[in-house]
Structure formats: C-alpha cells, structure tokens
Protein backbone atom coordinates (compact mmCIF):
# COMPACT_ATOMS: atom_id res chain seq x y z
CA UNK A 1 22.18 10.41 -7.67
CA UNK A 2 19.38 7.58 -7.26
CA UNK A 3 17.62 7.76 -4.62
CA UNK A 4 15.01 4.56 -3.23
CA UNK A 5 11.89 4.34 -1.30
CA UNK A 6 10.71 1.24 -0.53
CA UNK A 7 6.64 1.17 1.06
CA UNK A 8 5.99 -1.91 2.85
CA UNK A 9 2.20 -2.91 3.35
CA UNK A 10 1.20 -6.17 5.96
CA UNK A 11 -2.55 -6.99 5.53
CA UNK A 12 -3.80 -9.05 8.19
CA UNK A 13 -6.84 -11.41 7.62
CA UNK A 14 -8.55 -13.62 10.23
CA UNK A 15 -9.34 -16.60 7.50
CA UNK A 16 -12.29 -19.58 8.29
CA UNK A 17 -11.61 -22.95 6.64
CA UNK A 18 -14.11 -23.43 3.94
CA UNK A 19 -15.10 -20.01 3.23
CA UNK A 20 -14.85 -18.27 0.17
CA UNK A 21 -13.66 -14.96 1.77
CA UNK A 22 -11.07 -13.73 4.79
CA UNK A 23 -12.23 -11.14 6.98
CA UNK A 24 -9.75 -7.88 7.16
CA UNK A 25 -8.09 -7.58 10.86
CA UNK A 26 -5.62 -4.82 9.93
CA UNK A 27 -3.65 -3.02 7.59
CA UNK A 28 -0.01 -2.32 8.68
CA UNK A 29 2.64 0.19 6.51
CA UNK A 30 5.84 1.84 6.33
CA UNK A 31 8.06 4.18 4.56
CA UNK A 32 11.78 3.13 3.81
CA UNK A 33 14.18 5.76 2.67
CA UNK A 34 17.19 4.96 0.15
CA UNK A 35 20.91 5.50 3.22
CA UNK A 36 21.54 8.68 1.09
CA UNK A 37 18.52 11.15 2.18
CA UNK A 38 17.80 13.10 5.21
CA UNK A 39 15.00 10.49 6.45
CA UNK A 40 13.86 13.24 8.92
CA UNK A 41 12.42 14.87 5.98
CA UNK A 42 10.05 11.83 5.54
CA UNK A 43 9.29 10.16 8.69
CA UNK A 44 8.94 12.08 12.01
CA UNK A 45 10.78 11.26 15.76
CA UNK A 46 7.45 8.38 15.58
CA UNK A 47 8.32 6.66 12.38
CA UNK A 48 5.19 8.24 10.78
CA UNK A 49 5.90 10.16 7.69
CA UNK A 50 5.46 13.72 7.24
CA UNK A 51 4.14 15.64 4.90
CA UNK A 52 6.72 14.88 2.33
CA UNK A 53 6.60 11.38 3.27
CA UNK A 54 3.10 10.76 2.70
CA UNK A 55 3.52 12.13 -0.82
CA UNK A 56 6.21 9.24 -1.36
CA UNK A 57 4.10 6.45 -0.08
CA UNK A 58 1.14 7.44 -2.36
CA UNK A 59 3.15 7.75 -5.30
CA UNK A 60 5.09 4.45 -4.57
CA UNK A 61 1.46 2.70 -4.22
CA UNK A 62 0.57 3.87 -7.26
CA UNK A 63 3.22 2.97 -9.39
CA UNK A 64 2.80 -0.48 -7.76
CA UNK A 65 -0.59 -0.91 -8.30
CA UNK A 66 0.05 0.34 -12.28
CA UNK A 67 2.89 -2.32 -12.52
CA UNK A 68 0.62 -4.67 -11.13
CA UNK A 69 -1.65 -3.79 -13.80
CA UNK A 70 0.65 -4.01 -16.28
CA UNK A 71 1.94 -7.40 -15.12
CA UNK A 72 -1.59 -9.03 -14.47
CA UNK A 73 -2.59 -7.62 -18.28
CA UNK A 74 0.55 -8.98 -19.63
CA UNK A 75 0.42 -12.72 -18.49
CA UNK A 76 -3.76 -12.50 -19.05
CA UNK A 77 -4.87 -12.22 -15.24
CA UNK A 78 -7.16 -9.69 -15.34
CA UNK A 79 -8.20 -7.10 -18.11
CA UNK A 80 -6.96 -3.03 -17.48
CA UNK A 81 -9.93 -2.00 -17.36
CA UNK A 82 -11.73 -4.52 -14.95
CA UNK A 83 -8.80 -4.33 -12.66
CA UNK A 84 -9.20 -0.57 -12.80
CA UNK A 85 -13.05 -0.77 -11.62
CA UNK A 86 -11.88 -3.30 -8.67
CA UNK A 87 -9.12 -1.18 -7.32
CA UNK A 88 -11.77 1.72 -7.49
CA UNK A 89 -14.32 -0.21 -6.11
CA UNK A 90 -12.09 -1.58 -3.46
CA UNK A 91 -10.93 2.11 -2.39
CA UNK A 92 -14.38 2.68 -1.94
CA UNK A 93 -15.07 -0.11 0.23
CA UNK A 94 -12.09 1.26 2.72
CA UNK A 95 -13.57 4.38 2.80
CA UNK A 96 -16.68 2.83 4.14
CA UNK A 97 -14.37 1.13 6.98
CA UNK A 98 -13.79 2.15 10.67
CA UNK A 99 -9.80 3.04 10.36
CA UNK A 100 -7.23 3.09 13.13
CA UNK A 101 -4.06 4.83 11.85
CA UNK A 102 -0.75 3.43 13.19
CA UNK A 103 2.88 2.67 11.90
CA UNK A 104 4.13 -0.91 11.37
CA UNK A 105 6.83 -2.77 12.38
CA UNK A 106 8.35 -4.90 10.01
C-alpha cells in the first residue's frame, strides 16, 4: 500500500521596493494525509498534528530540503556544502525568533 503526506509551508514577507531583503511576517504549515490512513492518528480535533504527525512533517521537510539540495547541486545553484551551512545557519536564526505556533489554512 502507498501511503502520501503532503506538508504545505506559506511564508509571509512584508517586502519594501528597493531593498535588498523582505522582512518575515509569518510562517504558516500543514500536514496532509494520503485518503487511505486514519488522519486522527496525525492531526488532532484542531488540525494540529500529534505526536505521530509531527514526526511526518519533519521527515517530509527534510527530504525536501535534501531534494532541494540535490536539485540546486545538480543544475549548479548552490554548492552541498554551502547550502548545508545556510540551512544551518538559517535554523539558527529561527531559533533566535519570537515564535507564535498556529495551524494554516490553505
């Protein structure tokens, strides 16, 4: 049986005409399940995921970011290992943020 799960990420930036850089307003994301699983086991009566559910959307980012890797590698974007060092020092950087948790609506 194949089974899907699909995380969907909205990142909101307010954006100033004739600047270099966007400032970050908010980070929106949600779990979708594949029709053929029990999505109680993965998001609760909220929409938020549980336990199990969190696992999924970590392991779905992850394999996105590494296939994003790949990709950008591939067609000469960005070198592994400098992408690697952004994406770390990125992760970082949110850390250092002020976060408010909350489930999107797509």
């Amino acid at each position: 049986m194949l089974i899907s799960f699909k995380t969907k990420v909205i990142l909101e930036l307010d954006h100033k005409a004739g600047c270099e850089k966007s400032n970050h307003v908010s980070t929106k994301m949600n779990l979708e399940c594949s029709p053929n699983l029990d999505e109680s086991m993965y998001r609760d009566e909220d929409g938020f995921p549980t336990k199990h559910g969190s696992v999924v959307m970590t392991n779905v980012l992850i394999q996105g970011l590494v296939c994003n890797i790949h990709n950008a590698h591939e067609n000469g974007f960005r070198n592994d290992c400098e992408h690697l060092r952004y994406i770390i020092s990125e992760l970082e950087r949110g850390f250092a943020s002020v976060v408010e948790v909350g489930t999107g609506e797509f």
